[in-house]
N, C-alpha and C. Protein backbone atom coordinates (compact mmCIF):
# COMPACT_ATOMS: atom_id res chain seq x y z
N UNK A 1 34.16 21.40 -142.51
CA UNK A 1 33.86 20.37 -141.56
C UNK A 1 34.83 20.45 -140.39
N UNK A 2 34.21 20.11 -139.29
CA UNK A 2 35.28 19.93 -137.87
C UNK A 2 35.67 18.68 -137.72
N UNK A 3 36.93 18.95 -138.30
CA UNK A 3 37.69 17.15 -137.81
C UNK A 3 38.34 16.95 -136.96
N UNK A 4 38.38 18.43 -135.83
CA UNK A 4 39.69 18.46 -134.60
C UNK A 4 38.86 18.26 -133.34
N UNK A 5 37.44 18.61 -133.29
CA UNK A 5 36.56 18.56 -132.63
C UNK A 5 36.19 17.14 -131.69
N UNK A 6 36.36 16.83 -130.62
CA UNK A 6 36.12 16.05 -130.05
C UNK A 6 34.45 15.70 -129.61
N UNK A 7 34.04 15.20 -130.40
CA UNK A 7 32.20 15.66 -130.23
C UNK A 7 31.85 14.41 -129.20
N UNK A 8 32.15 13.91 -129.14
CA UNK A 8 31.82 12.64 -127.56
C UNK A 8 31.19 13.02 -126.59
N UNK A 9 30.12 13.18 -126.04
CA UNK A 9 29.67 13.36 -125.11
C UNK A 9 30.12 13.18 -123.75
N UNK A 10 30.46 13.78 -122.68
CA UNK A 10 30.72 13.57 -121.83
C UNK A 10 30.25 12.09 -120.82
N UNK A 11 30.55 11.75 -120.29
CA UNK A 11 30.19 10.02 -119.51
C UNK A 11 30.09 8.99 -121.40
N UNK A 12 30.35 9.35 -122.44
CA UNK A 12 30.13 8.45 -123.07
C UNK A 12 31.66 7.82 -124.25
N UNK A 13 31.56 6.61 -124.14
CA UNK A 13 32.46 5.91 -124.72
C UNK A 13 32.43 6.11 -126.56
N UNK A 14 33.81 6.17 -127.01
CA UNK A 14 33.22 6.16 -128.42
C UNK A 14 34.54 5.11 -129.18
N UNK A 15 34.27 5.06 -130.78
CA UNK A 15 35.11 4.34 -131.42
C UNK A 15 35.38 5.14 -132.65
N UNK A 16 37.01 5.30 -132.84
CA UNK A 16 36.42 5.33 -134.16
C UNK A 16 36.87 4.92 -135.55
N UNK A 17 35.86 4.91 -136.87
CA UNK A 17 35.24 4.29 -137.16
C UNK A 17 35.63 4.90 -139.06
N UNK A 18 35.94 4.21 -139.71
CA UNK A 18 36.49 4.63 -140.82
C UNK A 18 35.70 3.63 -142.48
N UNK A 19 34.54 4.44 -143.36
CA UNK A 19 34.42 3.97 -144.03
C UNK A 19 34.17 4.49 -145.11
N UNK A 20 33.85 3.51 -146.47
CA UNK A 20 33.55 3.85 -147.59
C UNK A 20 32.43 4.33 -148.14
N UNK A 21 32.10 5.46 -148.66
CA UNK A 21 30.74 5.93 -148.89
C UNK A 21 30.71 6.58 -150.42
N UNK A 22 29.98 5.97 -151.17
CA UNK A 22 29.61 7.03 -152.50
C UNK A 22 29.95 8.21 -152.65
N UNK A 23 30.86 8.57 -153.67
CA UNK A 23 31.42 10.16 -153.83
C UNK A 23 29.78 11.09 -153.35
N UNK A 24 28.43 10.73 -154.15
CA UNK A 24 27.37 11.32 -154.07
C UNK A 24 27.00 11.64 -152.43
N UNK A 25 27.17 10.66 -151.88
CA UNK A 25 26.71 10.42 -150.33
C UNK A 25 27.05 11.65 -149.28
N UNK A 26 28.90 11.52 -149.81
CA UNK A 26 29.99 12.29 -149.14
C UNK A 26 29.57 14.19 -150.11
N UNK A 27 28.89 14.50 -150.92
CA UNK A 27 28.96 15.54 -151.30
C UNK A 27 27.65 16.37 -151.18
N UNK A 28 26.34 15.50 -150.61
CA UNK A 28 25.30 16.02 -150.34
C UNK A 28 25.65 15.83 -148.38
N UNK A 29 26.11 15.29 -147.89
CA UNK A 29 26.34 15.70 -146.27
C UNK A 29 27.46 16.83 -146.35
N UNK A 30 28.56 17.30 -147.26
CA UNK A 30 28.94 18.41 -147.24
C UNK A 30 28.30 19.77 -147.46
N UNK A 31 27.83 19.29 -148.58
CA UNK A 31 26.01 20.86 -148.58
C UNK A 31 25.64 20.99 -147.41
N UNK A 32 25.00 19.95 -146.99
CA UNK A 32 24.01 19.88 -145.88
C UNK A 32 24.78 20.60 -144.82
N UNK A 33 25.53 20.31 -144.88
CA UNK A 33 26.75 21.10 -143.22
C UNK A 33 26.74 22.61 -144.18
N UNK A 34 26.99 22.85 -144.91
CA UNK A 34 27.43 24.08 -145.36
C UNK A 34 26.01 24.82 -145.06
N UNK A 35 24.97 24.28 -145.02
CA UNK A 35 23.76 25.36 -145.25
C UNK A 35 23.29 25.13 -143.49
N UNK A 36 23.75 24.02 -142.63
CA UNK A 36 23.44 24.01 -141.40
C UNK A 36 24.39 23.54 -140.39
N UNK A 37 25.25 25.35 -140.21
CA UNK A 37 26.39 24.76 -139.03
C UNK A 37 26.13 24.45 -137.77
N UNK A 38 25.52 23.79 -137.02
CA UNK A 38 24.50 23.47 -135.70
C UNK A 38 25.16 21.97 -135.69
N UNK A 39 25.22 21.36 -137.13
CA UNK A 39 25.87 20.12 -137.51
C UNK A 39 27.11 20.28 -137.73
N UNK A 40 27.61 18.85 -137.68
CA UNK A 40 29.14 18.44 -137.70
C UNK A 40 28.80 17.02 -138.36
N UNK A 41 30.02 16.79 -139.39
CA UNK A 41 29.97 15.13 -139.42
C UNK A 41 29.72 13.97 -138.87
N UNK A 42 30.35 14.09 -137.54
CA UNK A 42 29.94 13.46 -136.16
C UNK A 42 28.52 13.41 -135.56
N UNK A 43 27.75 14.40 -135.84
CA UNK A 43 26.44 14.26 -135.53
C UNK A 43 25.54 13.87 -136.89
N UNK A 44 25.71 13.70 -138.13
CA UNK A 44 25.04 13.47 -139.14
C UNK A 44 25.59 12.10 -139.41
N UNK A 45 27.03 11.28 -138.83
CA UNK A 45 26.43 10.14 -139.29
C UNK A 45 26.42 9.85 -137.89
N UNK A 46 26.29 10.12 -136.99
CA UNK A 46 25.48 9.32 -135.48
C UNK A 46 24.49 9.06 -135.80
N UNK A 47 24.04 10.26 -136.04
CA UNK A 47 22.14 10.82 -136.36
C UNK A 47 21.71 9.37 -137.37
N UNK A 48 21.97 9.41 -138.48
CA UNK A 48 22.14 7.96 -139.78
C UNK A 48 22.18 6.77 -139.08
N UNK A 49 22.98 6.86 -138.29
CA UNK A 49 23.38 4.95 -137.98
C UNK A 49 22.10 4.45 -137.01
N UNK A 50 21.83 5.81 -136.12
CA UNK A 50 21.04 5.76 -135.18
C UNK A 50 19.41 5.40 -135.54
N UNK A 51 19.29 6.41 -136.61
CA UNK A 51 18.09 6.34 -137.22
C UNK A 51 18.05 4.80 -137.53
N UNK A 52 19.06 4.21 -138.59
CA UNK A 52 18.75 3.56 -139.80
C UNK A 52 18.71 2.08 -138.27
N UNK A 53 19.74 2.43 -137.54
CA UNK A 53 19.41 1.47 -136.71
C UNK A 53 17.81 0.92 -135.49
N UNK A 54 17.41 1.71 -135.23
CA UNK A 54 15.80 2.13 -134.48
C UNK A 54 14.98 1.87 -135.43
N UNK A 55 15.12 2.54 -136.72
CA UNK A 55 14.27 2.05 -137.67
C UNK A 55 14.34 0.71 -137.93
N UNK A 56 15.28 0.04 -138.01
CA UNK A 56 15.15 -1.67 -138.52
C UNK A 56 15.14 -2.40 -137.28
N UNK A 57 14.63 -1.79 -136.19
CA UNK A 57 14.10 -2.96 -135.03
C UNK A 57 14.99 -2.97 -133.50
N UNK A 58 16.03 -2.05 -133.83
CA UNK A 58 17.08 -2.08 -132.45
C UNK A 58 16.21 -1.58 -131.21
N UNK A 59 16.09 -2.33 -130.44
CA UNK A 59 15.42 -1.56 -129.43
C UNK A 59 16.45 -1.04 -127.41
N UNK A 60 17.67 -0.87 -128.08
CA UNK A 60 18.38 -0.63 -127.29
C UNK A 60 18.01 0.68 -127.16
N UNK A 61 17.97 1.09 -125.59
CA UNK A 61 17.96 2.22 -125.29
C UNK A 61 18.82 3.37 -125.73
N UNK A 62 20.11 3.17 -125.28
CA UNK A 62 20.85 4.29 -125.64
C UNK A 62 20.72 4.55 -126.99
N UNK A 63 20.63 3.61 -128.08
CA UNK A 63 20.60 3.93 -129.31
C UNK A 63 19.25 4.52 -129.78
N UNK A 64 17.84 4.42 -129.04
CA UNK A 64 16.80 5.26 -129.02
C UNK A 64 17.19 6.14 -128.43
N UNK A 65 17.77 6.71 -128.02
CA UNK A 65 18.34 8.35 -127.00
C UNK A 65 19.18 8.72 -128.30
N UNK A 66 20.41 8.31 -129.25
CA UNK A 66 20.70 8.87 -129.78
C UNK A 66 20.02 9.24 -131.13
N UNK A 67 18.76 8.16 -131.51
CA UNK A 67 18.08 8.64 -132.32
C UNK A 67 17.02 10.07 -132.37
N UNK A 68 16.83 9.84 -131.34
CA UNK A 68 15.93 11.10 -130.47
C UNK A 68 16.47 11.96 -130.31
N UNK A 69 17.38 12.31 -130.31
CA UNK A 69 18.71 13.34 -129.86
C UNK A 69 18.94 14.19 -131.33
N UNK A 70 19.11 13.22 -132.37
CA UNK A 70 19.30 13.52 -133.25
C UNK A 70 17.80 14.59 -134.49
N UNK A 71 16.90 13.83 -133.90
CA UNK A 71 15.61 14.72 -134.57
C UNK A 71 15.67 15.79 -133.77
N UNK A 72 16.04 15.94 -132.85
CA UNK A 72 15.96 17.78 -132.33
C UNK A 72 17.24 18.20 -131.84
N UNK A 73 18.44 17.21 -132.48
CA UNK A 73 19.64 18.18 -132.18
C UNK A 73 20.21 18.40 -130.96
N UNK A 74 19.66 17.28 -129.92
CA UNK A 74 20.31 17.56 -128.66
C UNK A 74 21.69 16.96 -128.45
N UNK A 75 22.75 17.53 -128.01
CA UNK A 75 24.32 16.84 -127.94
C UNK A 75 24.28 17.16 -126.57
């Protein structure tokens, strides 16, 4: 995993952000990076928050751009 990596998009603000997740959770997003380096941690839980957020009704723009971003991988 890249943890030195500054993945922030240029013009965009970030936070960050420290939490607890199921040993299971944390060991299938490590596969997942191992079989697809295109990804970084930083973009798989953007991609998650983004989704899970659009999906339950957010209708903020930017957060539809990063959901969208995320189904085809655009950074």
């Amino acid at each position: 995993m890249d943890l030195f990596r500054d993945p922030t998009p240029v013009g965009e603000s970030s936070i960050s952000l420290e939490a607890e997740v199921p040993e299971v959770l944390f060991e299938g997003m490590r596969d997942f990076l191992r079989l697809h380096p295109q990804w970084d941690q930083y973009s798989v839980i953007t991609s998650a928050l983004a989704g899970f957020l659009f999906q339950n009704g957010c209708s903020d723009r930017s957060v539809t751009q990063h959901y969208l971003d995320g189904l085809f991988l655009q950074r």
